[in-house]
N, C-alpha and C. Protein backbone atom coordinates (compact mmCIF):
# COMPACT_ATOMS: atom_id res chain seq x y z
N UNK A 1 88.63 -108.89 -164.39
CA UNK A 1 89.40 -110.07 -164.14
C UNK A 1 90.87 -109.70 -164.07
N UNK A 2 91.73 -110.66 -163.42
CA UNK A 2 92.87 -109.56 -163.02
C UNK A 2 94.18 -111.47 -162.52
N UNK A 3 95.11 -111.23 -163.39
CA UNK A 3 95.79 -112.16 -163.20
C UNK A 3 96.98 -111.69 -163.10
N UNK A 4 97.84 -112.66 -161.77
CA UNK A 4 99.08 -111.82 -161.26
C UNK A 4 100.16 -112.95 -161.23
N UNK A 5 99.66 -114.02 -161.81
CA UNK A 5 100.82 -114.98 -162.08
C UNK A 5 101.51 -115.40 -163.16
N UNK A 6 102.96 -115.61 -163.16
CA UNK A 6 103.85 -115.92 -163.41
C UNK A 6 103.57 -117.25 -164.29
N UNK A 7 103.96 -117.30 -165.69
CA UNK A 7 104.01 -118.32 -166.32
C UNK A 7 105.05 -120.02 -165.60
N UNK A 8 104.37 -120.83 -165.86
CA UNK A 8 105.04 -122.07 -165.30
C UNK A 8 105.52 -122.56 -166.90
N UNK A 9 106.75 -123.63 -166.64
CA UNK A 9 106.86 -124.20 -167.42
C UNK A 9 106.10 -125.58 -168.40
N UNK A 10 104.88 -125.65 -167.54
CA UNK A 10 103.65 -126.24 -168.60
C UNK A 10 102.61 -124.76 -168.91
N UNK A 11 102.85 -123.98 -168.66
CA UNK A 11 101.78 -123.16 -169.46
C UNK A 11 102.92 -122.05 -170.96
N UNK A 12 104.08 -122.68 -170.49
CA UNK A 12 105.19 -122.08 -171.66
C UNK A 12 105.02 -123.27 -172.96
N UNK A 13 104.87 -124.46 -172.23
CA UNK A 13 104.99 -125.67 -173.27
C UNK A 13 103.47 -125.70 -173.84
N UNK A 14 102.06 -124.83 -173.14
CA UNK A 14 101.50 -125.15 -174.16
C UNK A 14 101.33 -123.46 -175.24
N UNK A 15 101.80 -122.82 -174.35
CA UNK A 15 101.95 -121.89 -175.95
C UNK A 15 103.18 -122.17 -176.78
N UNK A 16 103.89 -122.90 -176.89
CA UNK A 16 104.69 -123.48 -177.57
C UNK A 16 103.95 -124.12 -178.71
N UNK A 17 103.23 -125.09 -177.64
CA UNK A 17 102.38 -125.84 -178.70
C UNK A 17 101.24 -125.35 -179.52
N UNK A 18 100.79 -123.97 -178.90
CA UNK A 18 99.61 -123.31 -179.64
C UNK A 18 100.33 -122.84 -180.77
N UNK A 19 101.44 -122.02 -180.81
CA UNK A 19 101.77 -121.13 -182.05
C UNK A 19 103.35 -121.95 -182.81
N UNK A 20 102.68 -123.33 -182.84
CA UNK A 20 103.34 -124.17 -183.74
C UNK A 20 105.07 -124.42 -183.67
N UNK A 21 105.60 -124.06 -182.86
CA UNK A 21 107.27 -124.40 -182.17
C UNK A 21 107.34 -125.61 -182.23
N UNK A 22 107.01 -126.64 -181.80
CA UNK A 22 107.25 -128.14 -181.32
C UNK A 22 107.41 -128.64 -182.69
N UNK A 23 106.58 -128.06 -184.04
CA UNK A 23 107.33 -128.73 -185.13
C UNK A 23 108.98 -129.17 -185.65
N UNK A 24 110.08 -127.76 -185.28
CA UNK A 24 110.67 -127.96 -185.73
C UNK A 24 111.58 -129.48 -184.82
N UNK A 25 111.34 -129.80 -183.66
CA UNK A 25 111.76 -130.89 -183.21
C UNK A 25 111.78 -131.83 -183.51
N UNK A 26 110.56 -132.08 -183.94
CA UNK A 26 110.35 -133.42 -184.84
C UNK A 26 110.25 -133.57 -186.13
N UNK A 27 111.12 -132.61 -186.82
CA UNK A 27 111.71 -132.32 -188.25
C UNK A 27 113.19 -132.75 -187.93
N UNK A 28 114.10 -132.57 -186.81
CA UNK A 28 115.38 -132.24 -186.61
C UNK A 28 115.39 -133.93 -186.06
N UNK A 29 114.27 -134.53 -185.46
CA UNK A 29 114.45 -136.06 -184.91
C UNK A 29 114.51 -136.83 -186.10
N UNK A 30 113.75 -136.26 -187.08
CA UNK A 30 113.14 -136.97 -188.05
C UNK A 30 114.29 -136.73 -189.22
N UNK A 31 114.64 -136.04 -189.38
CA UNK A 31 115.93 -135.98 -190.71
C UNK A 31 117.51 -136.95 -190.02
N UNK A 32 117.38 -137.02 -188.66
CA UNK A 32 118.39 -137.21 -188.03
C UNK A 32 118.96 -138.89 -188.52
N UNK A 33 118.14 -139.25 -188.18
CA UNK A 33 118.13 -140.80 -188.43
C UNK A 33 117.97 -140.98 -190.07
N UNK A 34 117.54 -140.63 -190.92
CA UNK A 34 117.36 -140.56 -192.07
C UNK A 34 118.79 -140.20 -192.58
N UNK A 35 119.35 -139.60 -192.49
CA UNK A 35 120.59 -139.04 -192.46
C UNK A 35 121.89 -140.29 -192.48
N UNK A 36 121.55 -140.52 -191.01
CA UNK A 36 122.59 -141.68 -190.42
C UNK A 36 122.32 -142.88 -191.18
N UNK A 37 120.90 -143.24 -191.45
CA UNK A 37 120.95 -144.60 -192.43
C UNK A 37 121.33 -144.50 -193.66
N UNK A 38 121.20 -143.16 -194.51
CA UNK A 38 121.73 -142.72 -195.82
C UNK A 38 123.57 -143.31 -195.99
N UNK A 39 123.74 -142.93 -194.86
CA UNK A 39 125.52 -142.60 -194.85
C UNK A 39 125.85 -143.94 -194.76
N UNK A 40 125.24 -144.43 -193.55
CA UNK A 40 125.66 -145.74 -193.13
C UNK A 40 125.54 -146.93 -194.13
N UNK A 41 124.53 -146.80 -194.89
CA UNK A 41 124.24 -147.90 -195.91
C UNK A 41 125.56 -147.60 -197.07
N UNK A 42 126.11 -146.21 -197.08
CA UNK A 42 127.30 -146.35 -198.25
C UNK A 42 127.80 -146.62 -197.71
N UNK A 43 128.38 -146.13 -196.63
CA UNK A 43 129.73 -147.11 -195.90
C UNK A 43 129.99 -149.13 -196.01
N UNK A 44 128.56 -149.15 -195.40
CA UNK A 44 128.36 -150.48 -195.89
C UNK A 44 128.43 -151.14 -197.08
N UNK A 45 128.24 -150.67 -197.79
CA UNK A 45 128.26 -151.18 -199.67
C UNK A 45 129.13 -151.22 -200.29
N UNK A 46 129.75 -150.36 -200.04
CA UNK A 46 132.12 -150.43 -200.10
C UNK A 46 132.30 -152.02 -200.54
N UNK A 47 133.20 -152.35 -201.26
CA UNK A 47 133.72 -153.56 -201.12
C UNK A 47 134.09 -154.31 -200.07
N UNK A 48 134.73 -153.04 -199.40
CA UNK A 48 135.16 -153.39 -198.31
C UNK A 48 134.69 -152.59 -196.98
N UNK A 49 133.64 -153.53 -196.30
CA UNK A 49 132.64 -152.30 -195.18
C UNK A 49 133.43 -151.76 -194.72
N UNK A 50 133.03 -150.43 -194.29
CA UNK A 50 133.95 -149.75 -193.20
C UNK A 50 133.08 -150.01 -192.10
N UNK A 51 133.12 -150.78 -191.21
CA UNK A 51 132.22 -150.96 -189.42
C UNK A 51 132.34 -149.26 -188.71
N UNK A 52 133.83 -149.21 -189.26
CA UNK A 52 134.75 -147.93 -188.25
C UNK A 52 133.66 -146.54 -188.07
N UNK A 53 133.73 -146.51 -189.45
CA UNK A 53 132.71 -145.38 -189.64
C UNK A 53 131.29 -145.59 -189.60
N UNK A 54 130.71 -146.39 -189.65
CA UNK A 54 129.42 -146.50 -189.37
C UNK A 54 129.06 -146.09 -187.55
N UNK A 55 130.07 -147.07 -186.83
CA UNK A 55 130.25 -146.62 -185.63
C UNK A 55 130.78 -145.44 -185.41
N UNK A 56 130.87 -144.64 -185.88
CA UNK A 56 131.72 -143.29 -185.47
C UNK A 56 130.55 -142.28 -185.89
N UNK A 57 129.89 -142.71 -186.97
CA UNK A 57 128.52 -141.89 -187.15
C UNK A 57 127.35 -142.10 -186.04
N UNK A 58 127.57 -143.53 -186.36
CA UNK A 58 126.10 -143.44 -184.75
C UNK A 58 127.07 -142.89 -183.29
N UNK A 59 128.13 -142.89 -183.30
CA UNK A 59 128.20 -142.40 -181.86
C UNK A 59 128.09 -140.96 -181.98
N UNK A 60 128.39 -139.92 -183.13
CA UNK A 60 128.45 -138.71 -183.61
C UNK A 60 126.70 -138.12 -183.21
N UNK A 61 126.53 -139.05 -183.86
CA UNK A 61 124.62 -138.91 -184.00
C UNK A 61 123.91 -138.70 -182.53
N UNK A 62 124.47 -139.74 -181.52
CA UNK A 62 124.01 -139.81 -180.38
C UNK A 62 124.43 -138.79 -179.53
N UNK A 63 125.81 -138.18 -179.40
CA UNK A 63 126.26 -137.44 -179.03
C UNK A 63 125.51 -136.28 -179.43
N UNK A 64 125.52 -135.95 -180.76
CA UNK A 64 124.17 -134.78 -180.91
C UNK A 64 123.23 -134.63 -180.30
N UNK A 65 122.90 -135.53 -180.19
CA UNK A 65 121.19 -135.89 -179.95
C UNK A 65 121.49 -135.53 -177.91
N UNK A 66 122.28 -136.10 -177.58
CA UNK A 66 122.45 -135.72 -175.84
C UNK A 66 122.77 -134.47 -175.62
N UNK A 67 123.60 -133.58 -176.46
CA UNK A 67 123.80 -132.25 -176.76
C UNK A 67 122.39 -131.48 -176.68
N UNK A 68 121.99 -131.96 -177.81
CA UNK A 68 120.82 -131.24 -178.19
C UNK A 68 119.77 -131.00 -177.47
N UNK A 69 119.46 -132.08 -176.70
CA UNK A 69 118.46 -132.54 -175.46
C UNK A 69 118.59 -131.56 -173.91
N UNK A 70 120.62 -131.49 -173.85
CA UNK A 70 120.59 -130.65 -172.60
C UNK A 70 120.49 -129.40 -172.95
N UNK A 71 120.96 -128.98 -174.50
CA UNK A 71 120.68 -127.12 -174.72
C UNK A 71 118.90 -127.09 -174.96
N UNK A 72 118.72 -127.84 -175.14
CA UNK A 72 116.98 -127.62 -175.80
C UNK A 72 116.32 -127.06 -174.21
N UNK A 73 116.78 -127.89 -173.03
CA UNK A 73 116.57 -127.71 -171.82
C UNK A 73 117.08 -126.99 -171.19
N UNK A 74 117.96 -126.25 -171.24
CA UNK A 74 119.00 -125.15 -170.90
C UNK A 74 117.65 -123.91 -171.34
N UNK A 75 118.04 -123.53 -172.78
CA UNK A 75 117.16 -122.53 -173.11
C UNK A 75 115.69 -122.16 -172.99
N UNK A 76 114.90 -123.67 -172.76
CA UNK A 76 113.75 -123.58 -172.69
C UNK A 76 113.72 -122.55 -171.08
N UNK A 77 114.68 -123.19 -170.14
CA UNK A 77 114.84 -122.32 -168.82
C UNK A 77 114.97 -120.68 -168.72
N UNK A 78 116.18 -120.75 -169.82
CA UNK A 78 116.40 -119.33 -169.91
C UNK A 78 115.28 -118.36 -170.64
N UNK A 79 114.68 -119.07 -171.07
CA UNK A 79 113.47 -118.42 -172.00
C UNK A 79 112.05 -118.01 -171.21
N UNK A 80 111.57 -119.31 -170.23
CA UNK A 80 110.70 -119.26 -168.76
C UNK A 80 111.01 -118.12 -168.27
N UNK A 81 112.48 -117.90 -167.84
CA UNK A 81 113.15 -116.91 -166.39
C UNK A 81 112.49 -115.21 -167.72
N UNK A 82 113.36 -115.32 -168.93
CA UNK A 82 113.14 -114.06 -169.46
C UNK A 82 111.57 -113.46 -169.86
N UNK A 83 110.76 -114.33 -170.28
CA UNK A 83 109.17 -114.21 -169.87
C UNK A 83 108.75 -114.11 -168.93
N UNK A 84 109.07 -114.18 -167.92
CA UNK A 84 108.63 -114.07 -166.39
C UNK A 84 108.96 -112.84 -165.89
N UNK A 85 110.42 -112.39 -166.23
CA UNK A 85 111.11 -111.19 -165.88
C UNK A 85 110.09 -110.27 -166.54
N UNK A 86 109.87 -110.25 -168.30
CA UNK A 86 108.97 -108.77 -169.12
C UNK A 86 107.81 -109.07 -168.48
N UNK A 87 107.34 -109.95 -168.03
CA UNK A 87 105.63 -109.61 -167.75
C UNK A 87 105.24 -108.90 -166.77
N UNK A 88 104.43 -108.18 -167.02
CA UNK A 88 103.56 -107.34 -165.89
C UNK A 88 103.38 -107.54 -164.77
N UNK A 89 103.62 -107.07 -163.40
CA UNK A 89 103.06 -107.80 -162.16
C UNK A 89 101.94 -108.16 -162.33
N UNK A 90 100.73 -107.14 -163.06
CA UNK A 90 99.34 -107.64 -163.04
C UNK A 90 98.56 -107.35 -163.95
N UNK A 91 97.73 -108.13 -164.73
CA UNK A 91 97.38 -107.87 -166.30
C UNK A 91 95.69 -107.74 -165.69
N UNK A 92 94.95 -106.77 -165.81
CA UNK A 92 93.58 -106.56 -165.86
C UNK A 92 92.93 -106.55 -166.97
N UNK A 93 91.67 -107.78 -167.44
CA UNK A 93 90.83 -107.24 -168.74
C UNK A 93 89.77 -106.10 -168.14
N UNK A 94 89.37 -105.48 -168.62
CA UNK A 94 88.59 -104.19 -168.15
C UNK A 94 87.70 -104.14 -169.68
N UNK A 95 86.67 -103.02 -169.07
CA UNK A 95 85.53 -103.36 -170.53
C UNK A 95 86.24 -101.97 -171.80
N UNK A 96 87.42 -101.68 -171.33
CA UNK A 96 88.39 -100.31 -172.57
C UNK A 96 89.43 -101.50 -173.53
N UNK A 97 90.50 -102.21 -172.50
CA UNK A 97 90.99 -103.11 -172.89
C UNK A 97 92.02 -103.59 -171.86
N UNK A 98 92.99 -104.29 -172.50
CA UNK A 98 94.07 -104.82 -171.60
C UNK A 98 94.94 -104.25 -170.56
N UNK A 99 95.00 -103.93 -169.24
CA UNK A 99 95.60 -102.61 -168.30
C UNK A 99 96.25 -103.70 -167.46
N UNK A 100 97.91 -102.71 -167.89
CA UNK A 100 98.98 -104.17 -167.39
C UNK A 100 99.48 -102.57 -166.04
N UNK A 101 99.81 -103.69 -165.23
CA UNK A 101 100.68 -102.85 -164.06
C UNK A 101 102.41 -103.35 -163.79
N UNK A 102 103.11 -102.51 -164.02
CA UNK A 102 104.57 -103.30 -163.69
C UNK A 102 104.91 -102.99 -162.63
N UNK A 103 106.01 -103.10 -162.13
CA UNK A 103 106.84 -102.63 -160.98
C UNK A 103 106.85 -100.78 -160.76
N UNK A 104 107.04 -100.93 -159.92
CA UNK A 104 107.13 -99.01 -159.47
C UNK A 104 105.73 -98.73 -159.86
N UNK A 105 104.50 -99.20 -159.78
CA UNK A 105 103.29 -98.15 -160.39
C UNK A 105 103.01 -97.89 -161.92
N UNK A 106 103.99 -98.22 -162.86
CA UNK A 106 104.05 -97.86 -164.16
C UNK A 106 102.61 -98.64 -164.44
N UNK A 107 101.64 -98.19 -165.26
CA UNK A 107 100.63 -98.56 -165.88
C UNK A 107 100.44 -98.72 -168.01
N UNK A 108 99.54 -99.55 -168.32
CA UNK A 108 99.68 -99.55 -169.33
C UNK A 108 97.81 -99.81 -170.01
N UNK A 109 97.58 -99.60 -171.04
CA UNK A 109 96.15 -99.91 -171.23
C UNK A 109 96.05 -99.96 -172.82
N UNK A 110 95.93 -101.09 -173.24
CA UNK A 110 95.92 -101.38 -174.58
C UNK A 110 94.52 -101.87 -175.40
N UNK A 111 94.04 -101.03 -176.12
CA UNK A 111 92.24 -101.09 -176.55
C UNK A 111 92.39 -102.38 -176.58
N UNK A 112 91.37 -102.96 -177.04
CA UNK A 112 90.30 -104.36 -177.58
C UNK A 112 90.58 -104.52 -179.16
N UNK A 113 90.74 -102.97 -180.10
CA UNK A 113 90.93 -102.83 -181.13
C UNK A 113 92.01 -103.38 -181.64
N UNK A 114 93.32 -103.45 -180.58
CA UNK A 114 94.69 -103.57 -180.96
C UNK A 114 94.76 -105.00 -181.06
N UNK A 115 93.73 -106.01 -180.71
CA UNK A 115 93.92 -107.44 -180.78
C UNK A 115 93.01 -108.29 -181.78
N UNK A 116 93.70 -108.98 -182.26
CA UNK A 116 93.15 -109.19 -183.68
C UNK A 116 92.19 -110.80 -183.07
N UNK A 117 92.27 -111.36 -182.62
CA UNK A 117 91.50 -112.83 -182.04
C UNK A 117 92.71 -113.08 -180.42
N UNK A 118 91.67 -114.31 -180.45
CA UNK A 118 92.31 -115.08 -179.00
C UNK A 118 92.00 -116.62 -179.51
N UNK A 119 92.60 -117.09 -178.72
CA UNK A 119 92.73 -118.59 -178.69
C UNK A 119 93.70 -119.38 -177.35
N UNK A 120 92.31 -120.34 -176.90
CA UNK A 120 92.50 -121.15 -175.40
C UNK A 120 93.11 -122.36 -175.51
N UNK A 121 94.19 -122.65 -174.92
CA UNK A 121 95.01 -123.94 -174.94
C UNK A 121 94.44 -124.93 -173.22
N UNK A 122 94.79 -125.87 -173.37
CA UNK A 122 94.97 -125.88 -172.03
C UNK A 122 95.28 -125.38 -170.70
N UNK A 123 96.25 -124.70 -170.37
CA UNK A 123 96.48 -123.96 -169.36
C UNK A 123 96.83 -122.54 -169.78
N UNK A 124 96.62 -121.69 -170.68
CA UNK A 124 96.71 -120.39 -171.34
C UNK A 124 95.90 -120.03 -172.53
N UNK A 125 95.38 -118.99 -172.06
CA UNK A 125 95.01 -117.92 -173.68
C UNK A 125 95.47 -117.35 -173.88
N UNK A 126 95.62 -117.28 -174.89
CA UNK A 126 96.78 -116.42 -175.63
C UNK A 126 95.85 -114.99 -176.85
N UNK A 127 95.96 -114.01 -176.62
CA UNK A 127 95.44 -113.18 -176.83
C UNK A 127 96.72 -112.20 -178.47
N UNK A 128 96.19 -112.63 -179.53
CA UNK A 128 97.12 -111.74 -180.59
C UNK A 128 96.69 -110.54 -181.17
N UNK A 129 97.97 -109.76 -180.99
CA UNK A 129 97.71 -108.42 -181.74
C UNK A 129 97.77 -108.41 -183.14
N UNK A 130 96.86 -107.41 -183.25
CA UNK A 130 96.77 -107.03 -184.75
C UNK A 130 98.22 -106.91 -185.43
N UNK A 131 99.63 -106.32 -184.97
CA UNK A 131 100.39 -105.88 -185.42
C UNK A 131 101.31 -107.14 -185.17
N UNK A 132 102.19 -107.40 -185.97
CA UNK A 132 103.14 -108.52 -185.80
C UNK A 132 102.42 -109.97 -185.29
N UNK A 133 103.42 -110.54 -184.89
CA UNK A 133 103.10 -112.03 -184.08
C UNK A 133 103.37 -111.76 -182.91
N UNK A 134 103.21 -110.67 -182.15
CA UNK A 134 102.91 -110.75 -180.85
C UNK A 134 101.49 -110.72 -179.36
N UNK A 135 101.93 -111.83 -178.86
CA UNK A 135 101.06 -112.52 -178.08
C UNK A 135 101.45 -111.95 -176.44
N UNK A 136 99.75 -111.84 -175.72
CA UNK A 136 99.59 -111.78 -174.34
C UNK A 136 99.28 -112.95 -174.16
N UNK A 137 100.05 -113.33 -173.04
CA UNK A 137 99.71 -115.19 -172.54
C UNK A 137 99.08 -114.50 -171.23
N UNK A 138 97.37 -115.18 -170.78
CA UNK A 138 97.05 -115.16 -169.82
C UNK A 138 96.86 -116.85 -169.00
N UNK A 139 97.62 -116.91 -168.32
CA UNK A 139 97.45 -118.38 -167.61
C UNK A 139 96.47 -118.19 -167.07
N UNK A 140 95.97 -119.19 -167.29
CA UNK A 140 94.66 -119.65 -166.34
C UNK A 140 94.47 -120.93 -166.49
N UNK A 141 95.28 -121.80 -166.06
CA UNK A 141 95.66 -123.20 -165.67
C UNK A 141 94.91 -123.36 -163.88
N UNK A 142 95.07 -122.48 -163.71
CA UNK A 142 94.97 -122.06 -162.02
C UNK A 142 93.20 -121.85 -161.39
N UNK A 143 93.04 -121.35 -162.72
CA UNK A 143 91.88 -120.88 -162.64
C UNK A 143 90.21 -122.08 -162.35
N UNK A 144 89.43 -122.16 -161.86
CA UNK A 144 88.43 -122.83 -161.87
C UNK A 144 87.48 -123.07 -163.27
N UNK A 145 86.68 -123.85 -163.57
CA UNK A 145 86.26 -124.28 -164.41
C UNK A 145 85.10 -122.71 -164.91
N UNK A 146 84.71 -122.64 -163.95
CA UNK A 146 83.70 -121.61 -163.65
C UNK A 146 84.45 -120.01 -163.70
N UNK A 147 85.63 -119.83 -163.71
CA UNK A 147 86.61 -118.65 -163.91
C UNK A 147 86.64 -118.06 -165.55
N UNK A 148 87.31 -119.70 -165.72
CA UNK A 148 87.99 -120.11 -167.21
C UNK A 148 86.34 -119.57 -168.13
N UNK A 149 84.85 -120.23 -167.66
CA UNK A 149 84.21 -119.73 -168.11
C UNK A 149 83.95 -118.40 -168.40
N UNK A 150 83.44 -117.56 -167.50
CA UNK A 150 83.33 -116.50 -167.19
C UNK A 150 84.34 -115.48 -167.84
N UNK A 151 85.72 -115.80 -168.28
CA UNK A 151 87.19 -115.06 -168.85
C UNK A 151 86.47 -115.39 -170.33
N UNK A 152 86.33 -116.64 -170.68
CA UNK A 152 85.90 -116.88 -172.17
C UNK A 152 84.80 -116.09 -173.05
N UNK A 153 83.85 -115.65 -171.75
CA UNK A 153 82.66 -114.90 -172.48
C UNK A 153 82.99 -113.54 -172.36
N UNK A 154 83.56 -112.91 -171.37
CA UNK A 154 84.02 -112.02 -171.43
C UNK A 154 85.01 -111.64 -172.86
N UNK A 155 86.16 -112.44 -173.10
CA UNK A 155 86.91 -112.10 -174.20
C UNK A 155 86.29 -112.05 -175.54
N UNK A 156 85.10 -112.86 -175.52
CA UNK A 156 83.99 -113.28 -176.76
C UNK A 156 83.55 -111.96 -177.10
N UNK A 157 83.47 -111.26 -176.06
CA UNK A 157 82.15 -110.16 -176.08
C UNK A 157 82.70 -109.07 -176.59
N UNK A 158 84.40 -109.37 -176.53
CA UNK A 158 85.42 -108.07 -176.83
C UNK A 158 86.31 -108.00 -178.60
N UNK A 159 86.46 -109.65 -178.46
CA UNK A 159 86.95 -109.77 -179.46
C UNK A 159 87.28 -110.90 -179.41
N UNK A 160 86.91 -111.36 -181.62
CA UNK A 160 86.70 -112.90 -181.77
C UNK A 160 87.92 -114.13 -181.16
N UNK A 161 86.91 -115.08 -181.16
CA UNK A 161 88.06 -116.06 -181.23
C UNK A 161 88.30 -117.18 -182.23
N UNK A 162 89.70 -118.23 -182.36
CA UNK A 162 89.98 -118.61 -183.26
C UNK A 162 89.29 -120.23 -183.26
N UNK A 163 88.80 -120.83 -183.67
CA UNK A 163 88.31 -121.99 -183.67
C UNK A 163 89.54 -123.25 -184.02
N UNK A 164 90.19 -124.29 -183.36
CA UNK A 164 90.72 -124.77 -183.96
C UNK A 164 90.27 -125.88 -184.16
């Protein structure tokens, strides 16, 4: 089996979502507002309200939050382009193990041994090594129902997968 494409930005968002990223967003949404009502309610309780600052916090807050929204989207880009750039022109499973091809002919072939499980998202499997937290993303968003099969038993036969 032999895949020569380029990650899209829904097969980035669901390994995002496989190896748990999307949490910290909705930790950072979620303290945000919690935050602003903390402050805002002392301001309010003063003898004498301050409006000034209550408004100067929610516009502070919002302004973050539009900040935050265009870098979150900025980097997610720059992050697509730099995964796209390291990956292999062409990743082959073979029955030894993983045989990546780059530019100029350079070859690579990494046992079955070196990968500790796999696990299928929607449009990617993601294949982890034994050593660190590093992951082969194979898209197969692209792929037919009957492909996606056929890749699954194959990887079964090589090495486990993760049940979630």
């Amino acid at each position: 089996m032999t895949f020569t494409e380029k990650l899209t930005e829904a097969d980035l968002k669901d390994v995002r979502r496989m190896v748990g990223k999307w949490r910290h967003r909705y930790r950072t949404f979620l303290y945000g507002p919690i935050l602003l009502l903390v402050f805002s309610i002392e301001c309010i309780r003063r003898p004498t309200p301050e409006w000034g600052m209550v408004a100067a916090l929610v516009g502070v807050y919002f302004v973050g939050m539009v900040y935050s929204s265009y870098s979150r989207r900025r980097t997610f880009a720059q992050r697509l382009a730099k995964a796209n750039a390291m990956r292999p022109d062409r990743i082959m499973l073979t029955d030894d193990g993983v045989q990546s091809e780059g530019p100029n002919g350079a070859t690579s072939l990494v046992p079955w041994r070196s990968f500790r499980n796999w696990r299928e998202g929607n449009r990617v499997i993601l294949l982890e090594r034994s050593e660190g937290k590093h992951f082969l993303v194979l898209p197969v968003g692209q792929l037919s129902q009957m492909d996606r099969h056929s890749t699954r038993q194959f990887l079964q036969s090589h090495i486990s997968p993760v049940y979630q």
